[in-house]
C-alpha atoms as a PDB file:
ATOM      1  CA  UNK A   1     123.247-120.674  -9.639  1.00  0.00           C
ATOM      2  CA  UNK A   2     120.751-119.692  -6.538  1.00  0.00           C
ATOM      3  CA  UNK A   3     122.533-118.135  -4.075  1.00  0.00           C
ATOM      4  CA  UNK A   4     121.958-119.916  -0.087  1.00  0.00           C
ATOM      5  CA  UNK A   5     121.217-117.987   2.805  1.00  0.00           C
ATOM      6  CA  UNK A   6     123.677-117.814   5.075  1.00  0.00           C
ATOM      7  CA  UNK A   7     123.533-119.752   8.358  1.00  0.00           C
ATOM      8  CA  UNK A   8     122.918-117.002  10.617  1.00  0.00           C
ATOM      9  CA  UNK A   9     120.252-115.589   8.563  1.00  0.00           C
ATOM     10  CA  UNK A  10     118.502-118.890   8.821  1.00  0.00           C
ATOM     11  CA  UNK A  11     119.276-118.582  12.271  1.00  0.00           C
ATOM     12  CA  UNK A  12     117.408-115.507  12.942  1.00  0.00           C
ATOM     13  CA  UNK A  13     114.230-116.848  10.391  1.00  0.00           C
ATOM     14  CA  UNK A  14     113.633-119.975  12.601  1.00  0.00           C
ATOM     15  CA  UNK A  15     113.885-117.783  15.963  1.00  0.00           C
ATOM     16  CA  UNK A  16     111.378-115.363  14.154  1.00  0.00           C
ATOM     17  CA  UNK A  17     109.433-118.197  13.710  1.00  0.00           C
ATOM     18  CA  UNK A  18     109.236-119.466  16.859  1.00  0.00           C
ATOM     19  CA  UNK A  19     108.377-115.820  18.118  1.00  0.00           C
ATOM     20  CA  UNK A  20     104.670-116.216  17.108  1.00  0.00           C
ATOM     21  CA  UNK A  21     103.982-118.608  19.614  1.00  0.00           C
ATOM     22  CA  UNK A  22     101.635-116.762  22.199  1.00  0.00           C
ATOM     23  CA  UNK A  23     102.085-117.088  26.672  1.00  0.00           C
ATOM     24  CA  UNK A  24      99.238-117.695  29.288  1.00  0.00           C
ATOM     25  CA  UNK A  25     100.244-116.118  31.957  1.00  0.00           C
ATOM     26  CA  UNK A  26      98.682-117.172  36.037  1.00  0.00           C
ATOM     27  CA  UNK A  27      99.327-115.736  39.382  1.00  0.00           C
ATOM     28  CA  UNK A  28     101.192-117.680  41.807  1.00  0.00           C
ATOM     29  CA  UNK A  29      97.932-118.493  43.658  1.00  0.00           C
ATOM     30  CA  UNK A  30      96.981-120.578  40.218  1.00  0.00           C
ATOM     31  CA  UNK A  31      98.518-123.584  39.227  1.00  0.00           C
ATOM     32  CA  UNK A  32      98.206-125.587  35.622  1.00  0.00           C
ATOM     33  CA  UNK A  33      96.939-129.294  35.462  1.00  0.00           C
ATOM     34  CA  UNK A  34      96.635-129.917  31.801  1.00  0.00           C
ATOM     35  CA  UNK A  35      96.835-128.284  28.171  1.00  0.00           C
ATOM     36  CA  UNK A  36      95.392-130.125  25.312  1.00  0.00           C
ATOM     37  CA  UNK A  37      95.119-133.604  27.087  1.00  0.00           C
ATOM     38  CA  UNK A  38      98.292-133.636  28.484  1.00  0.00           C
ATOM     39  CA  UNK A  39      99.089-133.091  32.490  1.00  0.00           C
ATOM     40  CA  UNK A  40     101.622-129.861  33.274  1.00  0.00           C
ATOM     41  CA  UNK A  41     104.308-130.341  35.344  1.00  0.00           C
ATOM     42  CA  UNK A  42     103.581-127.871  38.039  1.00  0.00           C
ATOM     43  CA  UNK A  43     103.200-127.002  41.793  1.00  0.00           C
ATOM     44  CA  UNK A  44     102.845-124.633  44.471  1.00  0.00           C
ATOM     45  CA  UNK A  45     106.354-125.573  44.878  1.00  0.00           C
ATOM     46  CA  UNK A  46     107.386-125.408  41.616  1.00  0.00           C
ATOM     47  CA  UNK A  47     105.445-123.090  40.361  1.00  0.00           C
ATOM     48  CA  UNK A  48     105.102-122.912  36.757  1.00  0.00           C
ATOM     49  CA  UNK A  49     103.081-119.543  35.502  1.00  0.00           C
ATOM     50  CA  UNK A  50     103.303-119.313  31.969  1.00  0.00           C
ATOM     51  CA  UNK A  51     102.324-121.794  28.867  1.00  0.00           C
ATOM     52  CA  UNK A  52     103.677-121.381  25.600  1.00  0.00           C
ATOM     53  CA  UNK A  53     100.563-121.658  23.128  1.00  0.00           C
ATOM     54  CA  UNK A  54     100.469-122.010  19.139  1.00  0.00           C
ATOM     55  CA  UNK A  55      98.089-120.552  17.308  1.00  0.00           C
ATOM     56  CA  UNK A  56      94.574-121.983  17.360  1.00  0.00           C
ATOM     57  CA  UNK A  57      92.082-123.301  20.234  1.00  0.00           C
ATOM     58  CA  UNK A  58      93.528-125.267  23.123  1.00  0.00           C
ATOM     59  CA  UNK A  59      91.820-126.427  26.696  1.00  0.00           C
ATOM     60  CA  UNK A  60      93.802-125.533  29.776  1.00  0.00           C
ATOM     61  CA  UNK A  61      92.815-126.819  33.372  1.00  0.00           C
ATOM     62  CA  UNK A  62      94.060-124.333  35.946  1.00  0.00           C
ATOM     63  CA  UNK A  63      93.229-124.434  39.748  1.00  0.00           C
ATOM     64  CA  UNK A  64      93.061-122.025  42.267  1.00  0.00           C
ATOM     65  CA  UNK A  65      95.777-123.181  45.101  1.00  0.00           C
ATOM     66  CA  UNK A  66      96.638-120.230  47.944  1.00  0.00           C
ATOM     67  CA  UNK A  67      97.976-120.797  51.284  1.00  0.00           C
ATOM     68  CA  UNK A  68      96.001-119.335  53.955  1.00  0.00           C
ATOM     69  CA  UNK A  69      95.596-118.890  58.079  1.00  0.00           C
ATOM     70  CA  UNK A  70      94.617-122.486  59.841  1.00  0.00           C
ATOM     71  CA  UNK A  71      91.536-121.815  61.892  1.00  0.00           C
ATOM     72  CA  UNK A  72      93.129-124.472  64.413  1.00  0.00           C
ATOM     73  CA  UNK A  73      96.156-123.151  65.053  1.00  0.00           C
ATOM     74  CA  UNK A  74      98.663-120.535  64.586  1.00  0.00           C
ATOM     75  CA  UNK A  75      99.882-122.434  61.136  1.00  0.00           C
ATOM     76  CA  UNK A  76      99.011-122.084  57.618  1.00  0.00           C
ATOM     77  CA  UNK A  77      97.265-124.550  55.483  1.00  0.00           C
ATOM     78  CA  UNK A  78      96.538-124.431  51.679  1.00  0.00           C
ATOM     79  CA  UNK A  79      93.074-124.456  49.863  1.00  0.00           C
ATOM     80  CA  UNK A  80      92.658-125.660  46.768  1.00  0.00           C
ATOM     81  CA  UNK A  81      89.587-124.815  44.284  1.00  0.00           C
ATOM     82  CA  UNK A  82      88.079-127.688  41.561  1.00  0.00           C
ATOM     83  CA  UNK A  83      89.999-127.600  38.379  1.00  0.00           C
ATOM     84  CA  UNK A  84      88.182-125.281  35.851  1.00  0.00           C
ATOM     85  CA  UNK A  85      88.948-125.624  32.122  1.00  0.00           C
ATOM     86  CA  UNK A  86      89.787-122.388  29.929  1.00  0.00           C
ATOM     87  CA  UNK A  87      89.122-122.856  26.451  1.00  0.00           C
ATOM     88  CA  UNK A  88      91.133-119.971  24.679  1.00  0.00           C
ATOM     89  CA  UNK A  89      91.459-119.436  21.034  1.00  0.00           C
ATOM     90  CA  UNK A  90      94.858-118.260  20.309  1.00  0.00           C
ATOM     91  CA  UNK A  91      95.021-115.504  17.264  1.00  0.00           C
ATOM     92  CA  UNK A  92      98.301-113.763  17.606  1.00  0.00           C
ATOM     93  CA  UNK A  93     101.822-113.573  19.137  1.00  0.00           C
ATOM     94  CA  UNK A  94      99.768-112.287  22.192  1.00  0.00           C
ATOM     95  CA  UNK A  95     101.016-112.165  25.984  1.00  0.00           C
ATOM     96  CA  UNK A  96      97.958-113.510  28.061  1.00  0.00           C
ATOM     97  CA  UNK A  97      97.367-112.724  31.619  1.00  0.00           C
ATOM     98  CA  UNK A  98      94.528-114.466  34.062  1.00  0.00           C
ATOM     99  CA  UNK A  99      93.651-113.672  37.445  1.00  0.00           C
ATOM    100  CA  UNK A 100      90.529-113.493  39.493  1.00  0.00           C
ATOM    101  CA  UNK A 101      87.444-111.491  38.746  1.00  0.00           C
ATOM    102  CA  UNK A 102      87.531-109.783  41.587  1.00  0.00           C
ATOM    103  CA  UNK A 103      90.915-108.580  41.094  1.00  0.00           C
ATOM    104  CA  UNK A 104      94.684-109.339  42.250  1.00  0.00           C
ATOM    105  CA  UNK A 105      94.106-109.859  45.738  1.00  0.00           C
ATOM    106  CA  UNK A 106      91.329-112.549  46.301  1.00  0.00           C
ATOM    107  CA  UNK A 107      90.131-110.930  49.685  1.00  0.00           C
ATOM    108  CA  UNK A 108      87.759-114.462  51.118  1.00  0.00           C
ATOM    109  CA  UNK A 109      89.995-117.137  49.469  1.00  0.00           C
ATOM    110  CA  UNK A 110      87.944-120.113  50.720  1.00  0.00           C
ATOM    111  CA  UNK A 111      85.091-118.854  49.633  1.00  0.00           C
ATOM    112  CA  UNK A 112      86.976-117.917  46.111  1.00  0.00           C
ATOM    113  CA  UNK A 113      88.101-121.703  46.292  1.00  0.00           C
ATOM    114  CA  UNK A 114      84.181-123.023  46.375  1.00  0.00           C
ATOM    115  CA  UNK A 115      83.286-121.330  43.041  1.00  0.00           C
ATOM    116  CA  UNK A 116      86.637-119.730  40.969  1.00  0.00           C
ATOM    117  CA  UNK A 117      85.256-117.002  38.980  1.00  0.00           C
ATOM    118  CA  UNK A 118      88.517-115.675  36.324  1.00  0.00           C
ATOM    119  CA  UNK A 119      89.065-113.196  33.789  1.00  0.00           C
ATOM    120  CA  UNK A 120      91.805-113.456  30.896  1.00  0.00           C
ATOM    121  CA  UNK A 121      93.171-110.230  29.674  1.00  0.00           C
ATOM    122  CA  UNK A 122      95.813-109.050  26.544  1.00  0.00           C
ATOM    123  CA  UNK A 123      98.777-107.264  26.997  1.00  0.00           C
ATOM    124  CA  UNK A 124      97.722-104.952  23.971  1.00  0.00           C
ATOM    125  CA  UNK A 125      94.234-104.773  25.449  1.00  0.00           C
ATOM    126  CA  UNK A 126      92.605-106.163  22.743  1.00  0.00           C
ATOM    127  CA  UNK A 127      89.690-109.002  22.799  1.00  0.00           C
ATOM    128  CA  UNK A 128      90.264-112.060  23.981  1.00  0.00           C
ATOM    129  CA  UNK A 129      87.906-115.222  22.815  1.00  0.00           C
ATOM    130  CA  UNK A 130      87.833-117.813  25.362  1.00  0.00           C
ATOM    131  CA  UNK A 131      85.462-119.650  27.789  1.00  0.00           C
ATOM    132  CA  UNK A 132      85.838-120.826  31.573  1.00  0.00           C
ATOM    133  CA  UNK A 133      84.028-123.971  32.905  1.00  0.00           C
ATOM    134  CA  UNK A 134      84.046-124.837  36.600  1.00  0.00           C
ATOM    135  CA  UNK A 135      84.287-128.469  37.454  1.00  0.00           C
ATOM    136  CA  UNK A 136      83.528-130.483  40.163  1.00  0.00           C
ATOM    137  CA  UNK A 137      86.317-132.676  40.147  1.00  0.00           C
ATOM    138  CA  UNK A 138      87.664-132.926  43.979  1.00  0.00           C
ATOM    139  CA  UNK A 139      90.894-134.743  45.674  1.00  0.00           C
ATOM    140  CA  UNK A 140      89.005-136.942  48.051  1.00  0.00           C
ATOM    141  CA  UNK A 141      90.669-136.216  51.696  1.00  0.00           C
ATOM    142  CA  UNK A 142      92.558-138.334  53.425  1.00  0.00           C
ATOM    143  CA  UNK A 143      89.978-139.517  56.602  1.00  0.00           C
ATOM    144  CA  UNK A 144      87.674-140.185  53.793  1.00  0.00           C
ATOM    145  CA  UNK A 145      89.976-142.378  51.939  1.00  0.00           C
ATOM    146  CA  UNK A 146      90.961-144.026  55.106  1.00  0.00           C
ATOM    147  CA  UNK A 147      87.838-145.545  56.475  1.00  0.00           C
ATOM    148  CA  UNK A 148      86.063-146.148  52.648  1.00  0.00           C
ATOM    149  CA  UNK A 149      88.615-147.637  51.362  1.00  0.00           C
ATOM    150  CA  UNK A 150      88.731-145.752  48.085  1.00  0.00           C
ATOM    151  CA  UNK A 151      92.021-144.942  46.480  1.00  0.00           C
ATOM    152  CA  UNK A 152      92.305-141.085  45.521  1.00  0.00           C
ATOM    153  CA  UNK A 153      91.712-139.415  42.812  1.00  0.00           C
ATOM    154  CA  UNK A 154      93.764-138.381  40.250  1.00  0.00           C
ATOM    155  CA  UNK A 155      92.822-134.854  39.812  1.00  0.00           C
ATOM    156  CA  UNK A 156      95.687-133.726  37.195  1.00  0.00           C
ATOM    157  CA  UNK A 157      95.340-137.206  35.292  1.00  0.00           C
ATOM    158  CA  UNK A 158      91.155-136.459  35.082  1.00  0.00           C
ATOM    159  CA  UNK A 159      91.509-132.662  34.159  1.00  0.00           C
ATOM    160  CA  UNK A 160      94.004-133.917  31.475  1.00  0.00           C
ATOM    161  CA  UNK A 161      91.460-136.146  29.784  1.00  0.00           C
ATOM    162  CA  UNK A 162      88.991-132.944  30.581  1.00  0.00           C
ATOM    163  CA  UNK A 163      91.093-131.104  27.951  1.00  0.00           C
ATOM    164  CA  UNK A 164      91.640-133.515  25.700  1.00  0.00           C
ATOM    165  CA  UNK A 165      89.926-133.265  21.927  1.00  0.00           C
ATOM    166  CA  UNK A 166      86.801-134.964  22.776  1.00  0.00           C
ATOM    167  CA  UNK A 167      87.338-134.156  26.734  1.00  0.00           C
ATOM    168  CA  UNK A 168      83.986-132.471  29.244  1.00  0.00           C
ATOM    169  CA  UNK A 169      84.327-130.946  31.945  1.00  0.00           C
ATOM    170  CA  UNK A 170      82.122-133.597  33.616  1.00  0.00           C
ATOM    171  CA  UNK A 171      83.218-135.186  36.805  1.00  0.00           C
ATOM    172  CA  UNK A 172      84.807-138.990  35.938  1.00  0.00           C
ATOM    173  CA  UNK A 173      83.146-141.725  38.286  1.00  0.00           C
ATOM    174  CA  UNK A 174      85.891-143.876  40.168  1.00  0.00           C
ATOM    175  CA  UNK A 175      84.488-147.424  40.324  1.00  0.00           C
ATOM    176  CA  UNK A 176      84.095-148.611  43.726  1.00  0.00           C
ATOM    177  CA  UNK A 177      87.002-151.238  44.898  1.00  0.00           C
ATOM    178  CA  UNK A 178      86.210-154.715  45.746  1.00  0.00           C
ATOM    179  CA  UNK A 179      86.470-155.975  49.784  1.00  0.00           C
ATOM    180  CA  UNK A 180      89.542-157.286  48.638  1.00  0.00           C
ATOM    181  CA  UNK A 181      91.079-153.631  46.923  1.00  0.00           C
ATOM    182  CA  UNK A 182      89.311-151.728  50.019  1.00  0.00           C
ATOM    183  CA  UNK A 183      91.545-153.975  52.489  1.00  0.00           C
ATOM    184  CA  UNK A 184      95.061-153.340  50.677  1.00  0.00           C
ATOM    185  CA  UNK A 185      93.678-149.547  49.576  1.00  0.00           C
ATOM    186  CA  UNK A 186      93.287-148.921  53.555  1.00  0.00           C
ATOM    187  CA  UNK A 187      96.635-150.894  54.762  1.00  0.00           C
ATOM    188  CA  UNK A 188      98.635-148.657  51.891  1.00  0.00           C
ATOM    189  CA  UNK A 189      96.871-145.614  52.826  1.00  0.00           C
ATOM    190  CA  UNK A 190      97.688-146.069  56.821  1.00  0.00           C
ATOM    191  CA  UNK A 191     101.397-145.824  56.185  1.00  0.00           C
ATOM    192  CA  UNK A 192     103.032-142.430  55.708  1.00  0.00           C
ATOM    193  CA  UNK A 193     103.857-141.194  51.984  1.00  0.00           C
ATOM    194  CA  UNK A 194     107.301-139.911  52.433  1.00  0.00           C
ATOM    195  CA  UNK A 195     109.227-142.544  54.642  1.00  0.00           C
ATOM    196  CA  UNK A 196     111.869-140.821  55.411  1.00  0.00           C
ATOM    197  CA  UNK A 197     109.813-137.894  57.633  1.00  0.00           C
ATOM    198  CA  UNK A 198     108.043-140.658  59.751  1.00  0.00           C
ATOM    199  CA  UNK A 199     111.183-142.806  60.384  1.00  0.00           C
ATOM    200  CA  UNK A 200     111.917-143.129  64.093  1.00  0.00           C
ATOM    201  CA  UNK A 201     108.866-140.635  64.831  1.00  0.00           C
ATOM    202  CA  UNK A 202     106.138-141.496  67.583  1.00  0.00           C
ATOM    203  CA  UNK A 203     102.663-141.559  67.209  1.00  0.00           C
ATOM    204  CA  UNK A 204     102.369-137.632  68.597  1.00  0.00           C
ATOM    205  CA  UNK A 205     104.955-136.511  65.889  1.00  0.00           C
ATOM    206  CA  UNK A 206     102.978-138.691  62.801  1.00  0.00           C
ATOM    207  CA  UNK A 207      99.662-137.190  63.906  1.00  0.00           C
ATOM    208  CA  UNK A 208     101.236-133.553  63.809  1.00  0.00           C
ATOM    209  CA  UNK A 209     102.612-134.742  60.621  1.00  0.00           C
ATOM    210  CA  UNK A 210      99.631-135.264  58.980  1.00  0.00           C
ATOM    211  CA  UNK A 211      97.726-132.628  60.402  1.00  0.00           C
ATOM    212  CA  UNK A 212      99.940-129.830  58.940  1.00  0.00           C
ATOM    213  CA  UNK A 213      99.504-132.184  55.440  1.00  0.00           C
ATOM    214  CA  UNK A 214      95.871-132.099  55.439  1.00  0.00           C
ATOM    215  CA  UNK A 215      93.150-129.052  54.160  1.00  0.00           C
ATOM    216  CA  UNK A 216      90.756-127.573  56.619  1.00  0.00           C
ATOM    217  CA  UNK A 217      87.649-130.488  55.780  1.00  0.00           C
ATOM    218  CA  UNK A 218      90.233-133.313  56.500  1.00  0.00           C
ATOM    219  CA  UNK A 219      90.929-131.739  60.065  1.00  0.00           C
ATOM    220  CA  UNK A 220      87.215-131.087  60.816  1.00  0.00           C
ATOM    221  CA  UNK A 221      86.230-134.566  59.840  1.00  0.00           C
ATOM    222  CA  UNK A 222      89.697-135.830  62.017  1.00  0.00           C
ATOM    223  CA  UNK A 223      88.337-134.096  64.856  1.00  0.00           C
ATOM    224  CA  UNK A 224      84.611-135.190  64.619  1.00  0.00           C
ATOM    225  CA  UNK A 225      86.292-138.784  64.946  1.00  0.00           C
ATOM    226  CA  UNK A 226      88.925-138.240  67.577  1.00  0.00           C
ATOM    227  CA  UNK A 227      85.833-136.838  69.412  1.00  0.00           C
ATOM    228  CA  UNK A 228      83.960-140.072  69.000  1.00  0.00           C
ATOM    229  CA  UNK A 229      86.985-142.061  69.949  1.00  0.00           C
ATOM    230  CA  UNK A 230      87.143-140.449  73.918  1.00  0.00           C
END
């Protein structure tokens, strides 16, 4: 009669198992979009910084996302890079670790943001196969949206299909809306997102609202039409 294994010994077989899967690691200045077709949970304020991989060849889109000095005011404001897709081939167990070519500390991080340029390392220091493509996949800002009507883009939900099996790294054309979706695009996109910080506030407190929500271009291209306004 074959002897079994005892439960704990098949116990510690399936957590050797599940030992061999390999981890991408990314600074807190990165944040992950998609693996494999599929959108990561993930943001600069729940930051996620490491993927558990299985062996073989997967796509991850990763963006470049750092908080930096407002050139308007004393406040900070975040910049945010186009999402560029690592293709990494996955050999080992391996603990993987990406950061900026330049280093840990991305000294002009606006100009970083215009064209991320990464390396991926190995904890054992050994060589690494993978590839980095830049996109040019951009969140449309919010004047923009506001007087063309256009709804935004989705940039996780386009780097996902980026990564999928038969996914490029191409830039996905957004149809543009009839009269009739520019009207109710541009009513939706007038009222504030979260409800609940605009209720009861005047139209000075909404305007300082959205100006601490919006990236540097959205405030340049605010003030070129407040300017035109006077």
């Amino acid at each position: 009669m074959k002897s079994l294994l005892p439960i704990s010994s098949l116990l510690v077989l399936l957590g050797s198992a599940s030992a061999f899967a390999a981890d991408l690691n990314i600074p807190m200045s990165f944040e992950y979009l998609a693996l494999d077709g599929k959108k990561v949970e993930s943001s600069v304020f729940n930051h996620k910084s490491s993927l558990e991989l299985a062996p073989g060849t997967h796509k991850i889109a990763i963006r470049y996302h750092e908080m930096v000095e407002d050139d308007f005011s004393d406040s900070q404001t975040f910049v945010k890079s186009s999402p560029f897709i690592v293709t990494l081939e996955v050999d080992g167990d391996h603990q993987y670790y990406l950061q900026a070519a330049e280093g840990k500390v991305v000294k002009k991080p606006k100009t970083f943001a215009q064209n991320p340029q990464v390396v991926l390392t190995r904890a054992d220091k050994g060589q690494v196969n993978y590839q980095v493509t830049n996109t040019n996949i951009e969140e449309e800002s919010f004047v923009s949206r506001l007087f063309s009507g256009n709804q935004a883009v989705d940039v996780s939900g386009t780097a996902a299909a980026a990564t999928g099996a038969a996914g490029t790294a191409a830039v996905v054309a957004t149809p543009a809306p009839t009269s009739a979706q520019a009207a109710v695009n541009a009513t939706s996109l007038t009222a504030p997102v979260d409800t609940s910080k605009a209720a009861g506030a005047n139209p000075q407190q909404m305007l300082q609202y959205w100006w601490l929500q919006a990236d540097e271009k959205t405030r340049k291209e605010f003030m070129s039409w407040a300017i035109s306004q006077l």
